[in-house]
N, C-alpha and C. Protein backbone atom coordinates (compact mmCIF):
# COMPACT_ATOMS: atom_id res chain seq x y z
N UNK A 1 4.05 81.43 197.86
CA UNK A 1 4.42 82.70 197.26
C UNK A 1 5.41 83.43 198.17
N UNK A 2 5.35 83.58 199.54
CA UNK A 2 6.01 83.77 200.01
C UNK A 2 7.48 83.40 200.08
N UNK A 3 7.43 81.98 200.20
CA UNK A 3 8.87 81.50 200.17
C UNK A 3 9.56 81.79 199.29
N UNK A 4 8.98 82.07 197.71
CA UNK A 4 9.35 82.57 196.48
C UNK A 4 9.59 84.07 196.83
N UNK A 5 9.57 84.80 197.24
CA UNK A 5 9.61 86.12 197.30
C UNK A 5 8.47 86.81 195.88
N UNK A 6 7.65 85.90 195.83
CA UNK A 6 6.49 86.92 194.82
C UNK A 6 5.83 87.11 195.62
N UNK A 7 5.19 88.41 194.95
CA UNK A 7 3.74 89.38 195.61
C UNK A 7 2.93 88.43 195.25
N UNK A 8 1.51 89.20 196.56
CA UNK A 8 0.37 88.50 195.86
C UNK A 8 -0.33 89.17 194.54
N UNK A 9 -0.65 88.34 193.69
CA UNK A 9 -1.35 88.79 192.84
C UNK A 9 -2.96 88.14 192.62
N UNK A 10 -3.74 88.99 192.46
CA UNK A 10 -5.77 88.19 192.66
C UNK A 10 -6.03 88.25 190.54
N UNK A 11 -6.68 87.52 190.95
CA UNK A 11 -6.91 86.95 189.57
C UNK A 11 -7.72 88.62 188.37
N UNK A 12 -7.99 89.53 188.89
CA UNK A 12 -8.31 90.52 188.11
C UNK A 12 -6.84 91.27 187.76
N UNK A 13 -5.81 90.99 188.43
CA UNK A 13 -4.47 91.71 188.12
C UNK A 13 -3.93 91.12 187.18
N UNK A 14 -4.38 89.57 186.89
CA UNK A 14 -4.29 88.86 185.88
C UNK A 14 -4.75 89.04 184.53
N UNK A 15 -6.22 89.19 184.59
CA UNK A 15 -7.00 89.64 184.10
C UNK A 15 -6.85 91.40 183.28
N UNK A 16 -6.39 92.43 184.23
CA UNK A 16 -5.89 93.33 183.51
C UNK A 16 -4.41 93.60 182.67
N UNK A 17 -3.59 92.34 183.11
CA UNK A 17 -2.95 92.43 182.16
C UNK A 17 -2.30 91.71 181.15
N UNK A 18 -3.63 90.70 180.84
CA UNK A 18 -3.57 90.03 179.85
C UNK A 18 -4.65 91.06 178.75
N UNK A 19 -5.26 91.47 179.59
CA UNK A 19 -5.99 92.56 178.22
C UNK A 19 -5.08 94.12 177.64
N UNK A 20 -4.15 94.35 178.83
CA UNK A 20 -2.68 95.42 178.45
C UNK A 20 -1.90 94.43 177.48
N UNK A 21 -1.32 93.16 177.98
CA UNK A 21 -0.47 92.47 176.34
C UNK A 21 -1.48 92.17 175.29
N UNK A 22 -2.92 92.14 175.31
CA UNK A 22 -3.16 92.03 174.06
C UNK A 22 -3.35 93.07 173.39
N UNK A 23 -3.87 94.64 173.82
CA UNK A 23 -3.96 95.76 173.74
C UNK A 23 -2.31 95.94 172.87
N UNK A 24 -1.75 96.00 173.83
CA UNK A 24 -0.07 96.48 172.99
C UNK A 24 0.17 95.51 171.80
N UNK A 25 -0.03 94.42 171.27
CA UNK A 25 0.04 93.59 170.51
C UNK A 25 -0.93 94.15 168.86
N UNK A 26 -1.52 94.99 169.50
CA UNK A 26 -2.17 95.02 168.38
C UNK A 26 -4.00 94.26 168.44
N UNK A 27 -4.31 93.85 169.21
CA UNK A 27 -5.76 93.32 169.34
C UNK A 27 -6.50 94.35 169.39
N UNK A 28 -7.54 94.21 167.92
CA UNK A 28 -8.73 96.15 168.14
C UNK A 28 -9.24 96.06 169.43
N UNK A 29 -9.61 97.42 170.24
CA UNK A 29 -10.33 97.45 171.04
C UNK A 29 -11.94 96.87 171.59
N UNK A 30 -12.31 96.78 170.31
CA UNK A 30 -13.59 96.03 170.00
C UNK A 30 -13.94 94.90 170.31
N UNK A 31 -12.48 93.94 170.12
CA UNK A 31 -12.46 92.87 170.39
C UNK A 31 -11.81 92.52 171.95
N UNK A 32 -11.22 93.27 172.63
CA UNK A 32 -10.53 93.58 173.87
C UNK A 32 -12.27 93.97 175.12
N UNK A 33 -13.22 94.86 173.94
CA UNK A 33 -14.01 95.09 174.75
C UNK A 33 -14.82 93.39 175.19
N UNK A 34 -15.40 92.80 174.15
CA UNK A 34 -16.00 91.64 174.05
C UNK A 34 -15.61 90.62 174.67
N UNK A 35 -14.08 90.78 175.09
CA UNK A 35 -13.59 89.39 175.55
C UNK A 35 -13.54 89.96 177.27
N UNK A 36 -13.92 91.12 177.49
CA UNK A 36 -14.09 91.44 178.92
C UNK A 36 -15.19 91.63 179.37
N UNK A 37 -16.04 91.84 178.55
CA UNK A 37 -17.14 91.31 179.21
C UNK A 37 -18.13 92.86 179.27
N UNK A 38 -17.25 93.81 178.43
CA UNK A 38 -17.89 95.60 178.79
C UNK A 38 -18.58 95.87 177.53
N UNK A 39 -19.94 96.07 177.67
CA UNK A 39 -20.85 96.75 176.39
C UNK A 39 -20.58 97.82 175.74
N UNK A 40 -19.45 98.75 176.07
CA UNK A 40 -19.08 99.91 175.45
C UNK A 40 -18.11 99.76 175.31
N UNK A 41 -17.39 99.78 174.14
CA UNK A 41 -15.95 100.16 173.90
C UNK A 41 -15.17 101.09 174.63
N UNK A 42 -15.84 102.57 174.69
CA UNK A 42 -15.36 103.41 175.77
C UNK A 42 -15.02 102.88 177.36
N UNK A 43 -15.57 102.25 177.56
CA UNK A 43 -15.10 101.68 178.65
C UNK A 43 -13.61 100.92 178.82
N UNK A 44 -13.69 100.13 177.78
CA UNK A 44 -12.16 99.84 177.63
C UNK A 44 -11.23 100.42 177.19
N UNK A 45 -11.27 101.19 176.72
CA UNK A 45 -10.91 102.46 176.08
C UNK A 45 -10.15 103.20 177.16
N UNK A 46 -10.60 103.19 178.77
CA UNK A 46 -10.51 104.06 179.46
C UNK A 46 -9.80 103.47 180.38
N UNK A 47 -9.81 102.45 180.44
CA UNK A 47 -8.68 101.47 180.76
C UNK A 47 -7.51 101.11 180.56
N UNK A 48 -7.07 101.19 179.05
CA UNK A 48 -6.12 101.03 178.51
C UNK A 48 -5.19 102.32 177.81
């Protein structure tokens, strides 16, 4: 990564923003909540 001149990135930075492109795409929240793993919608909700 270095030699590339990329940052590091840890696998939850991944993780948050594959649930931001599916969010902007149009994926309900409902289903954004379920695939992360959070029992409340509000929670993702508060995230995004």
């Amino acid at each position: 990564m270095e030699l590339l001149k990329l940052r590091r990135a840890r696998l939850y930075d991944a993780r948050a923003a594959c649930l931001t492109f599916l969010a902007n795409y149009g994926v309900p929240d409902h289903i954004l909540a379920r695939w992360a793993g959070h029992t409340n919608v509000a929670t993702t909700e508060r995230w995004m």
